[in-house]
C-alpha atoms as a PDB file:
ATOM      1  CA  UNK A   1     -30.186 -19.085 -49.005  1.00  0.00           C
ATOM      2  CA  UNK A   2     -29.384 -15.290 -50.146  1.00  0.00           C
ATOM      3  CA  UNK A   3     -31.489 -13.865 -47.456  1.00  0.00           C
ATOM      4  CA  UNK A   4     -30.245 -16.585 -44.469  1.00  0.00           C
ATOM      5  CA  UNK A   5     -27.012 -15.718 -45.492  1.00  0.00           C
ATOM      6  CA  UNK A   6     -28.125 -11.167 -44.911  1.00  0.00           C
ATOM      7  CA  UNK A   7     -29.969 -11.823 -41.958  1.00  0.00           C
ATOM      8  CA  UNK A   8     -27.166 -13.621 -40.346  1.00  0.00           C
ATOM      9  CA  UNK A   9     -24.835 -11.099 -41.504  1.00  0.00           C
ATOM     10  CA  UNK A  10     -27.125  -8.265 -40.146  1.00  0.00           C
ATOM     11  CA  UNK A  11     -26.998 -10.296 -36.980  1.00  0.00           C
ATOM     12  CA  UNK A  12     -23.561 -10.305 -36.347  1.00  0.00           C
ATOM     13  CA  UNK A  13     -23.434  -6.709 -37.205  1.00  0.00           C
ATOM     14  CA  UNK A  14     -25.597  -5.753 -34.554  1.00  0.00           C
ATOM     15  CA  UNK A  15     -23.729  -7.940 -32.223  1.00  0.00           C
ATOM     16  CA  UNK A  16     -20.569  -6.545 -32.960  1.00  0.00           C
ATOM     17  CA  UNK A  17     -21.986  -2.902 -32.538  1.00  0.00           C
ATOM     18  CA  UNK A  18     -23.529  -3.711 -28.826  1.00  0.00           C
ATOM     19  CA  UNK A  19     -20.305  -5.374 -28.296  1.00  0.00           C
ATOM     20  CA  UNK A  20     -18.212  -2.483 -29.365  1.00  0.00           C
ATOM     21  CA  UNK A  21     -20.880  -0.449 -27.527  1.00  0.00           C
ATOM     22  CA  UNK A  22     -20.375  -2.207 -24.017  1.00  0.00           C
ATOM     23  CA  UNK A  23     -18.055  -0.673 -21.670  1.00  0.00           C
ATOM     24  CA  UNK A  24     -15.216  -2.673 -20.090  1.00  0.00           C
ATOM     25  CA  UNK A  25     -15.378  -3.101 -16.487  1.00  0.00           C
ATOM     26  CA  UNK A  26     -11.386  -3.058 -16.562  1.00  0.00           C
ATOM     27  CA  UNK A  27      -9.170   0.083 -15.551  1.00  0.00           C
ATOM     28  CA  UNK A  28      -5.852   0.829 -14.737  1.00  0.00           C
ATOM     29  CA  UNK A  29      -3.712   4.055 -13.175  1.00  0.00           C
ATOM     30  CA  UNK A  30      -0.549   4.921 -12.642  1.00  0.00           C
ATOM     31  CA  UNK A  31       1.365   7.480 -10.547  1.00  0.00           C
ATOM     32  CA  UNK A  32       3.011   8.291  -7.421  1.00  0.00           C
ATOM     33  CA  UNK A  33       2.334   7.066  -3.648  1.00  0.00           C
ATOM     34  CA  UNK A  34       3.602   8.567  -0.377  1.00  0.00           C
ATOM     35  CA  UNK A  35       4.001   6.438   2.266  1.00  0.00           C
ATOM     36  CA  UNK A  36       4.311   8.072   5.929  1.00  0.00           C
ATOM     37  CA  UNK A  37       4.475   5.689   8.876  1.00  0.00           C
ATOM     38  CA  UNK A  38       2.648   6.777  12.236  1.00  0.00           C
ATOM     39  CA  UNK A  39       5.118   5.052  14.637  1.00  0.00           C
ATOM     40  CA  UNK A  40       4.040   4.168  18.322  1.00  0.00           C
ATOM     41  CA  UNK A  41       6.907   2.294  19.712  1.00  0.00           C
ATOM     42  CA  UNK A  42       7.474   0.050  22.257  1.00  0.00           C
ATOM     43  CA  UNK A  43      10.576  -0.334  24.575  1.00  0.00           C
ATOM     44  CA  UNK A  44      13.223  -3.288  23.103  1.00  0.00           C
ATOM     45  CA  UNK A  45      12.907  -6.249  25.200  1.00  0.00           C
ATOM     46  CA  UNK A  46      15.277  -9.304  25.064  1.00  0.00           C
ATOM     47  CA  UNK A  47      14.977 -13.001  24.935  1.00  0.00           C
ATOM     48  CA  UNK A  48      15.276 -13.360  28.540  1.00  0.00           C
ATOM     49  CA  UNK A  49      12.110 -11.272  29.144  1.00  0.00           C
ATOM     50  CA  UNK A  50      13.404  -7.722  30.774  1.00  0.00           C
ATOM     51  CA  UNK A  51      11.945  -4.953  28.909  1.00  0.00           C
ATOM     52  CA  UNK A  52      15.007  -1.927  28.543  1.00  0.00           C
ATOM     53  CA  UNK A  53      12.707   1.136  29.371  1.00  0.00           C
ATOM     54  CA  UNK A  54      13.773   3.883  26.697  1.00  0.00           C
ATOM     55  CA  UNK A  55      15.240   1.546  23.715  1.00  0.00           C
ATOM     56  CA  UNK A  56      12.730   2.650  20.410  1.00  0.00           C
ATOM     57  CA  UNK A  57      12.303   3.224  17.101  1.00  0.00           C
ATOM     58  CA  UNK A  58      11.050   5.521  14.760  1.00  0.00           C
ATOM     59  CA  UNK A  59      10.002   4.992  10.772  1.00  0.00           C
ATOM     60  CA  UNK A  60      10.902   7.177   7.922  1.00  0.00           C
ATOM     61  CA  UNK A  61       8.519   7.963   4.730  1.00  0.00           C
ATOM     62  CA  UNK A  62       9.144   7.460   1.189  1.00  0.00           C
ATOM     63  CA  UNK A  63       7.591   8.083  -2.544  1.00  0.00           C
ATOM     64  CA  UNK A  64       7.871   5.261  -5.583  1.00  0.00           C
ATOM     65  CA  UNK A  65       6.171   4.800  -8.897  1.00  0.00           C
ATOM     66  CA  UNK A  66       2.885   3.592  -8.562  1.00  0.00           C
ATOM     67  CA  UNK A  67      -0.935   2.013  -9.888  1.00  0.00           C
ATOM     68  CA  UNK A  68      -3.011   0.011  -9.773  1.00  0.00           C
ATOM     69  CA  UNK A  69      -6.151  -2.155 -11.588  1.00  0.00           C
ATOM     70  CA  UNK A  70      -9.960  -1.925 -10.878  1.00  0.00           C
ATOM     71  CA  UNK A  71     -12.824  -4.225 -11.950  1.00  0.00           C
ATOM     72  CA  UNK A  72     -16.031  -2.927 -11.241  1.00  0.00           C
ATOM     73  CA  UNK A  73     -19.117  -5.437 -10.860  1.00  0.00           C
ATOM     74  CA  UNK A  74     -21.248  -2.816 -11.405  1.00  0.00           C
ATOM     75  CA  UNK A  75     -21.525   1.272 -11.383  1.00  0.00           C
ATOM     76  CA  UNK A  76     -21.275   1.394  -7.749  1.00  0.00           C
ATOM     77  CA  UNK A  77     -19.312  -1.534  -6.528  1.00  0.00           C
ATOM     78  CA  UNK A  78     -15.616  -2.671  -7.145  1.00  0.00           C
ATOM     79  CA  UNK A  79     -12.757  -4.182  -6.626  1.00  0.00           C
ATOM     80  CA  UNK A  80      -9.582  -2.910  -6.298  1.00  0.00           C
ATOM     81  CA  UNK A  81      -5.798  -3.587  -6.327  1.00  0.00           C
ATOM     82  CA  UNK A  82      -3.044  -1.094  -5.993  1.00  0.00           C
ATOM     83  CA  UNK A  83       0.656  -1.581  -6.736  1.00  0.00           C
ATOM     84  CA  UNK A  84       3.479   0.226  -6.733  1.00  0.00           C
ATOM     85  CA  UNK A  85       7.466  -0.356  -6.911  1.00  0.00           C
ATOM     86  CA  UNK A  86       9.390  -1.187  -3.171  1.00  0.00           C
ATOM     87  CA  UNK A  87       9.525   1.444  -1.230  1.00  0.00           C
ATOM     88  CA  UNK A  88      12.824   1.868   1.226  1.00  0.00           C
ATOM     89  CA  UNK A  89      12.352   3.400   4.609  1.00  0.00           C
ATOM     90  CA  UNK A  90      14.663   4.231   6.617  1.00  0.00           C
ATOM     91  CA  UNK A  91      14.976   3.202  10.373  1.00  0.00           C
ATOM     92  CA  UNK A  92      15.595   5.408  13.114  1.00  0.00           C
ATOM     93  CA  UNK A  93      16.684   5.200  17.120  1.00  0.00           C
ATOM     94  CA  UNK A  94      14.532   7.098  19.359  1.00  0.00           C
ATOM     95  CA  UNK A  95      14.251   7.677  22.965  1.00  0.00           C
ATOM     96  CA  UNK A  96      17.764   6.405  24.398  1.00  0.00           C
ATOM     97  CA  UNK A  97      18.285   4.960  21.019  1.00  0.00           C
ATOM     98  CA  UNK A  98      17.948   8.637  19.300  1.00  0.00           C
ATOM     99  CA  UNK A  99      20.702  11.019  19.113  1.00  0.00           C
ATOM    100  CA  UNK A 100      23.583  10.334  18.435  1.00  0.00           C
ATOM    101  CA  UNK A 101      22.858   6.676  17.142  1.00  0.00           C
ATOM    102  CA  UNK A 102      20.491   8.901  14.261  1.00  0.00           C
ATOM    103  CA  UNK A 103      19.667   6.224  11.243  1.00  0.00           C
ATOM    104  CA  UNK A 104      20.334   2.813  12.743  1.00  0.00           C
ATOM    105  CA  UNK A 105      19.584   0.778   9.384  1.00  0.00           C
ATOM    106  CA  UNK A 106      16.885   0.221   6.471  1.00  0.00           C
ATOM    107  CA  UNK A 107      14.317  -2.059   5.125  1.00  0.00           C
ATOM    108  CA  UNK A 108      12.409  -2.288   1.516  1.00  0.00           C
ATOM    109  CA  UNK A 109       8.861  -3.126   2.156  1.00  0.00           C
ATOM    110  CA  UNK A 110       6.597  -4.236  -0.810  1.00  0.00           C
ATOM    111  CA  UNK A 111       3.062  -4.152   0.237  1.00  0.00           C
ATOM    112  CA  UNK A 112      -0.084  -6.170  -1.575  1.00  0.00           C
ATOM    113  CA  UNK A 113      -3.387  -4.805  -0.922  1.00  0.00           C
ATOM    114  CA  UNK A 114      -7.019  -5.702  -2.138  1.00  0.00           C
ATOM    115  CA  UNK A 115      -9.847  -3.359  -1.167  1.00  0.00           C
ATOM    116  CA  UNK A 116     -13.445  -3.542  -1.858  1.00  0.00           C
ATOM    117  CA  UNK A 117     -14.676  -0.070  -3.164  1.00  0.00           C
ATOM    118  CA  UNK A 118     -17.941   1.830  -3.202  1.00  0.00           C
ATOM    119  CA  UNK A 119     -18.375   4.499  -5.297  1.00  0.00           C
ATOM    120  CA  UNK A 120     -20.901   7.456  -5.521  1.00  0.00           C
ATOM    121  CA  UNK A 121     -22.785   9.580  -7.648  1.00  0.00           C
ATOM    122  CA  UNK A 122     -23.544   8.493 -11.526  1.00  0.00           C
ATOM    123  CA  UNK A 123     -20.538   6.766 -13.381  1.00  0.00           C
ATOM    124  CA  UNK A 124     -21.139   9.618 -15.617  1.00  0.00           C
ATOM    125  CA  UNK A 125     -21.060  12.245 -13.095  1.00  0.00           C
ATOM    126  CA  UNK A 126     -17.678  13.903 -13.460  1.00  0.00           C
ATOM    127  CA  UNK A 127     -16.586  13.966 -10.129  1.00  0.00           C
ATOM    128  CA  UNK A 128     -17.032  10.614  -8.388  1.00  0.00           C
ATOM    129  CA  UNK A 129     -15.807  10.197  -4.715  1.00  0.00           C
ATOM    130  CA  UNK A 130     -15.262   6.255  -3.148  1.00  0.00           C
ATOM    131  CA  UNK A 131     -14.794   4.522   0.133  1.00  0.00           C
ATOM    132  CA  UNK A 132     -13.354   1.444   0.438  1.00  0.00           C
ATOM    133  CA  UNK A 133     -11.718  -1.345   2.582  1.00  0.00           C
ATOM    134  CA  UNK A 134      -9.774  -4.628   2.588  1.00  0.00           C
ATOM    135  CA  UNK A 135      -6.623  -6.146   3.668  1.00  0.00           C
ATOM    136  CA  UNK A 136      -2.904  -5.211   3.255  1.00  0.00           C
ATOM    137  CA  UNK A 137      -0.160  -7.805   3.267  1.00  0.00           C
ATOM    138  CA  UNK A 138       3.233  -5.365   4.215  1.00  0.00           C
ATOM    139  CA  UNK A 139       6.264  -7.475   3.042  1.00  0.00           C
ATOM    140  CA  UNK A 140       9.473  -6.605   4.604  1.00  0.00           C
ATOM    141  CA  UNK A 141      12.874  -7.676   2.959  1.00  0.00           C
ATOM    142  CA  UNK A 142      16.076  -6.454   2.137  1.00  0.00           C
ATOM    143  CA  UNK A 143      17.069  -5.025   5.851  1.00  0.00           C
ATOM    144  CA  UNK A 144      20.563  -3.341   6.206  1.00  0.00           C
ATOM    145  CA  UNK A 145      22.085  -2.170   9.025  1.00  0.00           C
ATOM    146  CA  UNK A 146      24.086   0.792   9.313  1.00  0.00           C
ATOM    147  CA  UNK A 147      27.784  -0.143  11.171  1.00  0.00           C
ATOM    148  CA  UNK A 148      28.071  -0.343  15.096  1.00  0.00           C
ATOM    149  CA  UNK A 149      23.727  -1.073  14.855  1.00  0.00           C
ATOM    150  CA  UNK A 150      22.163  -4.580  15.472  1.00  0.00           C
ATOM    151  CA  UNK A 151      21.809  -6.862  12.806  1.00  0.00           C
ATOM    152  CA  UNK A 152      17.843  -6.333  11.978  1.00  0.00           C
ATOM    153  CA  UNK A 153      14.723  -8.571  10.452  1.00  0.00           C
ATOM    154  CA  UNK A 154      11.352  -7.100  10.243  1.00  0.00           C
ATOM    155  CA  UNK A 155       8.676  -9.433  10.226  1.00  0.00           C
ATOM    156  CA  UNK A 156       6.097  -9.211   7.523  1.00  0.00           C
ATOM    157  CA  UNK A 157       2.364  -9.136   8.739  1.00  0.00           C
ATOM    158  CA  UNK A 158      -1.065  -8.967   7.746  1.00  0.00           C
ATOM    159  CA  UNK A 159      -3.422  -5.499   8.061  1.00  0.00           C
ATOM    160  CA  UNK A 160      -6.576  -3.978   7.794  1.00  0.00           C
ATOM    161  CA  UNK A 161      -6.877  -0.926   5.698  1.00  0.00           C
ATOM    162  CA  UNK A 162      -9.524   1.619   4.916  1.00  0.00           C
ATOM    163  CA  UNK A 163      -9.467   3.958   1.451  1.00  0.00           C
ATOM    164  CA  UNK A 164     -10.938   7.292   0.754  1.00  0.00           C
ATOM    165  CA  UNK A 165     -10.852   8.738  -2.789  1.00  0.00           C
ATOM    166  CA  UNK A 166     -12.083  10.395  -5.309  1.00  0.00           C
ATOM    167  CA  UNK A 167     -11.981  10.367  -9.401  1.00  0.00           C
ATOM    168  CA  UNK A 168     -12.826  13.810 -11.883  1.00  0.00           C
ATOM    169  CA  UNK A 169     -13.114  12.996 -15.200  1.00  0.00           C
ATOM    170  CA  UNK A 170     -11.085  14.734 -17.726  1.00  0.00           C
ATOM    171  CA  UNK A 171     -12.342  12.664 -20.781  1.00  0.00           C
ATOM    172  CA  UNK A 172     -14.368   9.287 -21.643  1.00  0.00           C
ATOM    173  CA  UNK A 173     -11.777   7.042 -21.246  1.00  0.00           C
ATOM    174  CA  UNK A 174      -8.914   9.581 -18.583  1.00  0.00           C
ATOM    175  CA  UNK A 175      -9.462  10.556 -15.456  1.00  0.00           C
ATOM    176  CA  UNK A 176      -7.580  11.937 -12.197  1.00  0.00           C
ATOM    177  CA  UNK A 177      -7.356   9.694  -9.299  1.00  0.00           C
ATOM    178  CA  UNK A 178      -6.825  10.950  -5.662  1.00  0.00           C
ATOM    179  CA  UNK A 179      -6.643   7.873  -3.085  1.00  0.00           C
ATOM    180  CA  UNK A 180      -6.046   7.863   0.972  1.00  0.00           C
ATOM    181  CA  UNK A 181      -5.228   4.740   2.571  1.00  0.00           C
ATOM    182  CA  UNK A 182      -4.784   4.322   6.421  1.00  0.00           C
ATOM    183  CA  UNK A 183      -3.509   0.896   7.250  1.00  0.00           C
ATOM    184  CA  UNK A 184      -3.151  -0.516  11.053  1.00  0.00           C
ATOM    185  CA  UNK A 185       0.080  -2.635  11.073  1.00  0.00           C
ATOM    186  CA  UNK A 186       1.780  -3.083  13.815  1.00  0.00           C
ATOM    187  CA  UNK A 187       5.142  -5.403  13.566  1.00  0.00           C
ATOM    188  CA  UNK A 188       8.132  -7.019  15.279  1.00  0.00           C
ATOM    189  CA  UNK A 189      12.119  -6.535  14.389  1.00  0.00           C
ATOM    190  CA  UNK A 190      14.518  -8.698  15.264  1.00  0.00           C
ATOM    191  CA  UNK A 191      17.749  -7.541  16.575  1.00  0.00           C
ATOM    192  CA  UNK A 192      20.946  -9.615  16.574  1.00  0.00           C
ATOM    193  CA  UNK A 193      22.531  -7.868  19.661  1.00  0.00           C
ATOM    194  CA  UNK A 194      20.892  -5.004  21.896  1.00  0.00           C
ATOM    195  CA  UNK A 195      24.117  -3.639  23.980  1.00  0.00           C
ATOM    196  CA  UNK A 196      22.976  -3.489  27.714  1.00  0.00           C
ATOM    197  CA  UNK A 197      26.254  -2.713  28.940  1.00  0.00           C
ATOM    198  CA  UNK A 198      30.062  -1.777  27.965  1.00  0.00           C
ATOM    199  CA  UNK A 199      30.690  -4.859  25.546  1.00  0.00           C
ATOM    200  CA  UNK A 200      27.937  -6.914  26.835  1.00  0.00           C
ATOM    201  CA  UNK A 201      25.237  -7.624  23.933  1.00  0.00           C
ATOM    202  CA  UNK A 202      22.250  -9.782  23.885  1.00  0.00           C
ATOM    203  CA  UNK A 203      19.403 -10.170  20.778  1.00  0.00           C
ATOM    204  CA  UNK A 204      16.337  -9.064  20.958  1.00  0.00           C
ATOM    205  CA  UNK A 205      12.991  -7.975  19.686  1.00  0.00           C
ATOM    206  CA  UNK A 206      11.101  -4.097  19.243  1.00  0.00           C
ATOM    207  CA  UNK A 207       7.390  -4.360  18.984  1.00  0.00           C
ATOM    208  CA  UNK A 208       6.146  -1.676  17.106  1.00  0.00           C
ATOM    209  CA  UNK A 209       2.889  -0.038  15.371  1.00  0.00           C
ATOM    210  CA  UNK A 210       3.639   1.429  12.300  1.00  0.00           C
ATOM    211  CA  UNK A 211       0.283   2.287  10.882  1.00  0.00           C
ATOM    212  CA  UNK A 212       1.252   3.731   7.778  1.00  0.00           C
ATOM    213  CA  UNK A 213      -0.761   5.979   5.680  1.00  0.00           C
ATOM    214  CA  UNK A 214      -0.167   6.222   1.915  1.00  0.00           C
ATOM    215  CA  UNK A 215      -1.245   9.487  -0.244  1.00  0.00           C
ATOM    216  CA  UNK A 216      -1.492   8.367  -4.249  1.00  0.00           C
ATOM    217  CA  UNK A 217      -2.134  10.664  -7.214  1.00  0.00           C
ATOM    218  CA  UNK A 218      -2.744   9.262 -10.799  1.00  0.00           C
ATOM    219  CA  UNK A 219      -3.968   9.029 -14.143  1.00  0.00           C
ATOM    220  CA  UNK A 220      -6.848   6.238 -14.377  1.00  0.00           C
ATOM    221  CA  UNK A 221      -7.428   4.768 -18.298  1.00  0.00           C
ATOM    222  CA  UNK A 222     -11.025   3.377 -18.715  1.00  0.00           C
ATOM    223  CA  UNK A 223     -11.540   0.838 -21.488  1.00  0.00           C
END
């Protein structure tokens, strides 16, 4: 009984020690994340049809708080999902719609990406660059518009996005995280009145491509 009882306590001893051994395919970041939209704009058009040549819009950037949480399924392959707090970007006129109309309102957008990653070199190589791709859900919310400027709603969407990165260890468990990602959205605001002529106003919609990109820099904690 004596020795059933040691050998099953050795057992779970060296169980616990592989266990304790094994390294968790879990890690998390957290830092900051530039968004700068690339903004290819169309003309406004409204509900009737006719397209008013010159009406735009232009996209400003922002920075917010951000991370994110990997699982790797192995030392080259994972799975990745960044977050980050809203960010608030400001909306511009351009074209006839530019100066003096400037800032004509602002949106929060909150977007929720997944990307399949590939990274290279040895996990224990100390500088380890990636790839990756997946899909970015941008949702917009929160629009304000600045006095005298059409009541606006930006339609969330659905876009592909590509990642390039790269990690350098500082320690076993800490490293530095440097992260592209170029997404190609393109989206649709609604406006409440487009002015066509003195005190004559009809809604409308601007069709534009915002394809942001978003610069991140972190700290990554390995488990």
């Amino acid at each position: 009984m004596m020795k059933k009882t040691l050998l099953a306590v050795s057992t779970l001893a060296a169980m616990s020690t592989v266990w304790a051994a094994e390294e968790s395919p879990w890690s998390w970041r957290v830092g900051v994340t530039r968004i700068t939209p690339h903004v290819n704009s169309d003309n406004v058009k409204l509900l009737s049809g006719t397209e008013i040549v010159g009406l735009q819009s232009d996209v400003g950037g922002d920075s917010e708080l951000s991370g994110g949480i990997n699982y790797r399924f192995d030392q080259n392959w994972a799975v990745d999902v960044p977050l980050a707090l809203p960010f608030k970007q400001k909306l511009y006129g351009a074209g006839a719609l530019g100066a003096p109309k400037g800032q004509i309102g602002s949106v929060k957008v909150l977007p929720a990406t997944a990307l399949l990653q590939y990274h290279f070199s040895d996990k224990t190589s100390s500088f380890r660059p990636y790839v990756g791709a997946g899909l970015t859900y941008a949702k917009f919310f929160g629009e304000e518009n600045t006095p005298g400027n059409s009541d606006l709603k930006v339609q969330s969407k659905l876009a592909p996005s590509i990642q390039l990165g790269a990690q350098y260890k500082l320690s076993d468990t800490w490293a530095l995280d440097v992260n592209y990602i170029q997404t190609y959205l393109g989206t649709r605001t609604e406006l409440g009145h487009v002015t066509i002529a003195q005190n004559t106003t009809r809604p409308g919609t601007l069709d534009a491509k915002l394809n942001p990109s978003a610069l991140s820099v972190g700290l990554v904690r390995s488990f």
